[in-house]
Protein backbone atom coordinates (compact mmCIF):
# COMPACT_ATOMS: atom_id res chain seq x y z
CA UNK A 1 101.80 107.12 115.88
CA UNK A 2 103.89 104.74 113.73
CA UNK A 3 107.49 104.84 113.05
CA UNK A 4 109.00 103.25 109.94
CA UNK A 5 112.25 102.49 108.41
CA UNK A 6 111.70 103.97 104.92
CA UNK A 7 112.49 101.57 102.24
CA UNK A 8 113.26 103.16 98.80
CA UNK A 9 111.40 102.34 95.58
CA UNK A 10 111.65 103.44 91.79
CA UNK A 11 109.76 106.94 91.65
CA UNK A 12 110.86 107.44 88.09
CA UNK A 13 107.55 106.99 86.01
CA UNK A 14 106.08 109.21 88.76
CA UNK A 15 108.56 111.80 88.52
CA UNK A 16 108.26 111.76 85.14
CA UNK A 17 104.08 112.10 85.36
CA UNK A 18 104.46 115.12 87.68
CA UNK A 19 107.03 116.90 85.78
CA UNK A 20 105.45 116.78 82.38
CA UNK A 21 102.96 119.36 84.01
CA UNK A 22 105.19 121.08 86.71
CA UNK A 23 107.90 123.84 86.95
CA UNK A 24 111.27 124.11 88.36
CA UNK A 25 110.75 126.54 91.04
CA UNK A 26 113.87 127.43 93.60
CA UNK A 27 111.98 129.04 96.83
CA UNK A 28 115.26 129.34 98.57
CA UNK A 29 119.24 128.92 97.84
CA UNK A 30 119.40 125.46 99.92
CA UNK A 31 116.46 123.51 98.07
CA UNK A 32 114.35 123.07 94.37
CA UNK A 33 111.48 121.11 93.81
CA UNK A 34 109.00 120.61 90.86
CA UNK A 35 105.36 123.19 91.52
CA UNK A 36 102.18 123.06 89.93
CA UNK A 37 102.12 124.57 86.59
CA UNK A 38 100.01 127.50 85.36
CA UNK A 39 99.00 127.76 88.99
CA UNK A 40 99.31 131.61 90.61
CA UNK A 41 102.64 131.40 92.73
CA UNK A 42 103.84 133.55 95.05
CA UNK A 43 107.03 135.08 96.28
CA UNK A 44 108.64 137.49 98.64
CA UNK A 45 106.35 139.26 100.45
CA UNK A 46 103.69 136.70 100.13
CA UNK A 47 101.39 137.94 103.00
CA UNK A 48 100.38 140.99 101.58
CA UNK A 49 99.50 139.65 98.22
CA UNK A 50 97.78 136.65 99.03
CA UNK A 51 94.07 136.72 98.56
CA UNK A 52 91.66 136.05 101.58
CA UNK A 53 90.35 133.10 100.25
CA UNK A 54 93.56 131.31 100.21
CA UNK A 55 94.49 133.02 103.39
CA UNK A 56 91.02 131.15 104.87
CA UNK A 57 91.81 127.62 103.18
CA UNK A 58 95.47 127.84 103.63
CA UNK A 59 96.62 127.82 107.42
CA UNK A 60 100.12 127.96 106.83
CA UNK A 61 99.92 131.28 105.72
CA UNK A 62 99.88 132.44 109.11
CA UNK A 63 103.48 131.92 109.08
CA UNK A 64 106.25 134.25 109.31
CA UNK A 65 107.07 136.18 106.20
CA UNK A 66 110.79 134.88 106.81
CA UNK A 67 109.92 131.29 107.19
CA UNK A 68 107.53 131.72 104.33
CA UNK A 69 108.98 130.63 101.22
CA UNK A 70 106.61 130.38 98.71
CA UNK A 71 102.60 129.91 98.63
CA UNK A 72 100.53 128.99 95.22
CA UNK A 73 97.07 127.90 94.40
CA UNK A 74 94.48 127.37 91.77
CA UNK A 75 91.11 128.51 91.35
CA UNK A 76 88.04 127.78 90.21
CA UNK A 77 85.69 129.57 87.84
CA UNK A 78 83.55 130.63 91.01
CA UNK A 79 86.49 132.25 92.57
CA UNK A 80 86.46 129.15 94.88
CA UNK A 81 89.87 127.76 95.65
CA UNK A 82 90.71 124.33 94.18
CA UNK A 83 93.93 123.65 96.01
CA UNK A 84 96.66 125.58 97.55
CA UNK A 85 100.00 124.66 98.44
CA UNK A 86 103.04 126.74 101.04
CA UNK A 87 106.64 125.97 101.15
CA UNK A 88 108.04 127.00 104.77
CA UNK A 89 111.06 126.54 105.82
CA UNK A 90 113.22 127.18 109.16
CA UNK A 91 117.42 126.78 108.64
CA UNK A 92 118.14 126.33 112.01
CA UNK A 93 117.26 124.58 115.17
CA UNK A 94 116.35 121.30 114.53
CA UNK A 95 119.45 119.25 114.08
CA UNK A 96 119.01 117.67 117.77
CA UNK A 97 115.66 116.99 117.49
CA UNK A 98 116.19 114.90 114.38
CA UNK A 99 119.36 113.21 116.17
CA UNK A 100 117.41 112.10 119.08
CA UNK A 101 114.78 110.73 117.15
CA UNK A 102 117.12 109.29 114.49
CA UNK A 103 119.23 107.71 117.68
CA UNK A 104 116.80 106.50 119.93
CA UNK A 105 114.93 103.03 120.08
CA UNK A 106 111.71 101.36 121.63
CA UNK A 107 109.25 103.36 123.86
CA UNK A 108 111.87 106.29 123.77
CA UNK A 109 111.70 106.54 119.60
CA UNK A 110 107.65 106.31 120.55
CA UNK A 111 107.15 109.32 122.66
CA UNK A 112 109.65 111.20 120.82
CA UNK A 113 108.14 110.74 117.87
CA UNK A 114 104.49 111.25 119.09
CA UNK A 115 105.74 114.71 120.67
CA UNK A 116 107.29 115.59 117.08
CA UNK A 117 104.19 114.71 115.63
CA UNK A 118 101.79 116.08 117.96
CA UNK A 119 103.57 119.80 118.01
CA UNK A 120 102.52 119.57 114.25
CA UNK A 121 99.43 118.68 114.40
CA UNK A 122 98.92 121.25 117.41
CA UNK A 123 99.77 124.37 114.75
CA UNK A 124 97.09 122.61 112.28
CA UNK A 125 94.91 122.72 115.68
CA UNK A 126 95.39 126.61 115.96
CA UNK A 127 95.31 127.80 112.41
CA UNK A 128 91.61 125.69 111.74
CA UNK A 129 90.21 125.47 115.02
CA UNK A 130 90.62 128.66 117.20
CA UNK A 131 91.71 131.12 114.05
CA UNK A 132 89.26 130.02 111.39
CA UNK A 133 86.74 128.63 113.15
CA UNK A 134 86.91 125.38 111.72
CA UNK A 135 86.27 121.86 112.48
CA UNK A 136 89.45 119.39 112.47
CA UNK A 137 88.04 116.40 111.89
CA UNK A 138 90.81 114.04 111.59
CA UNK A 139 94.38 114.12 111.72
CA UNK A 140 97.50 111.83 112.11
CA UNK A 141 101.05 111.44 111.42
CA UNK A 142 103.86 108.95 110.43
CA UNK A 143 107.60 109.35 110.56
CA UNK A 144 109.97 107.84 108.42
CA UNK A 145 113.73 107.70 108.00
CA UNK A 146 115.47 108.58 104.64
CA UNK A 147 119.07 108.38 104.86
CA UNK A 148 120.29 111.30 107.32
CA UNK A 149 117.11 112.95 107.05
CA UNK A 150 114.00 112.39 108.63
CA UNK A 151 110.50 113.29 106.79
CA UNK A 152 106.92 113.64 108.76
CA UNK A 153 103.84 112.94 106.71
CA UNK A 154 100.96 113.99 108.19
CA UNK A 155 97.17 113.74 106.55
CA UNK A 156 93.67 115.19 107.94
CA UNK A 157 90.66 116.51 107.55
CA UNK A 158 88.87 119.55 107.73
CA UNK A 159 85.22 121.26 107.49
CA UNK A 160 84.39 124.40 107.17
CA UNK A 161 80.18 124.74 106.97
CA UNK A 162 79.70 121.14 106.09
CA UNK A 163 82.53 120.97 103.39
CA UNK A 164 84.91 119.04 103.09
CA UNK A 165 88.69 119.45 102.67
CA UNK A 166 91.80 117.28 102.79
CA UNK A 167 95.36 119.14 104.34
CA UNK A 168 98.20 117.58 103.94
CA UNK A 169 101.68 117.97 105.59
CA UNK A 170 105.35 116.60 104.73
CA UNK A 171 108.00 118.19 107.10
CA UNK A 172 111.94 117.29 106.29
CA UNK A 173 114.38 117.06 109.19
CA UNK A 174 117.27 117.70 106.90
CA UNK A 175 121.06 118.39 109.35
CA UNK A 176 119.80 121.41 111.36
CA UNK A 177 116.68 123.07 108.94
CA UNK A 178 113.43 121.66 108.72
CA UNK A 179 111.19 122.08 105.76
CA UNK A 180 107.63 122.08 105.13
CA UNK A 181 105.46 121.36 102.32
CA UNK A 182 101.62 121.67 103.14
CA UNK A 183 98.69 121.92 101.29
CA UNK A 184 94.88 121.52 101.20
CA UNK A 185 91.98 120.78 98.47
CA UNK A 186 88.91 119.62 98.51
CA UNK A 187 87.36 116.24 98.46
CA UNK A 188 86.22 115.97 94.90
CA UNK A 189 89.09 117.71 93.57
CA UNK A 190 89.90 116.94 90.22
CA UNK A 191 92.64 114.34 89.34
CA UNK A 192 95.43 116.96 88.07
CA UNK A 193 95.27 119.22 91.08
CA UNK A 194 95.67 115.77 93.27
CA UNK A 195 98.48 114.91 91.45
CA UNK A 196 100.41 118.03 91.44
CA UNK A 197 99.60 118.89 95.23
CA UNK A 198 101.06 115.18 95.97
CA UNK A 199 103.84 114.78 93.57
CA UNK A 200 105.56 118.21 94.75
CA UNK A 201 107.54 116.51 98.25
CA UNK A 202 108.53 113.78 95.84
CA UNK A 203 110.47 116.21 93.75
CA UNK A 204 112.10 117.92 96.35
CA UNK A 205 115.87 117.89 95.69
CA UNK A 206 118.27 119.37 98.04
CA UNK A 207 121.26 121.57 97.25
């Protein structure tokens, strides 16, 4: 676990990149952020419309149809899924956990953070390992500080019958909500579904 003090840098070419193939999308009242274009998106009562190989590639699914905000993916000409993306987000309960962390120091700011991270990485845990029956290979976390907020980025991998996948997480500590962008794709995956899977928590703009 490794704690940083973000440090900000000039996103606008990569903005720019991402947004030439990405749409405005508003998944609730309190945020907006830039999603993948032409990809299949999905609203409302996302659980019963999602199909079940999303639902099998795409743990965060699992979550509850209120925290749920939005889910997307692309697919291949196999019906195999290319990458997938879901937007959850929680209003409420988190504004002391990001204080603490935000206001403590040394071995404190250590174990706080590595609980933070660790209860994340736990629900990757359950949603792979003991509901899917996959293998989580690797995973690990970093926090950094942004202002106010506080934003988790968290990378691993996963295998499911000896392929390959990479899931990605990038949870916002924002006053008392926390938000979460996660997604997953394969290995090979080609360079635009990369690029709009990673360029989406850059775009993220709050209201």
């Amino acid at each position: 676990m490794r704690v940083y003090k973000l440090i900000p840098i000039c996103l606008c070419l990569f903005l720019l990149t991402a947004q030439a193939h990405a749409a405005l999308v508003h998944p609730d009242k309190d945020f907006s952020l830039y999603a993948p274009d032409g990809w299949t998106i999905l609203n409302g009562n996302i659980a019963s419309k999602t199909p079940a190989p999303v639902k099998r590639m795409l743990d965060c699914s699992d979550n509850s149809s209120v925290e749920l905000k939005q889910l997307g993916w692309k697919g291949g000409p196999n019906g195999e899924v290319l990458g997938a993306y879901c937007i959850s987000y929680k209003k409420s309960g988190f504004g002391k956990v990001r204080e603490s962390l935000k206001s403590s120091t040394g071995k404190e700011r250590e174990s706080l953070s590595s609980k933070y991270v660790d209860s994340i990485a736990g629900g990757i845990q359950l949603g792979y390992g003991k509901k899917r029956q996959m293998k989580v290979i690797h995973i690990s976390g970093d926090l950094f500080e942004a202002g106010p907020d506080l934003i988790m980025v968290m990378d691993g991998q996963i295998e499911d019958g000896g392929e390959l996948f990479i899931r990605s997480s990038t949870v916002f500590l924002h006053g008392d909500a926390q938000l979460s962008i996660d997604w997953v794709r394969g290995m090979d995956a080609a360079a635009d579904v990369v690029t709009a899977l990673e360029s989406m928590p850059v775009t993220l703009e709050w209201k």
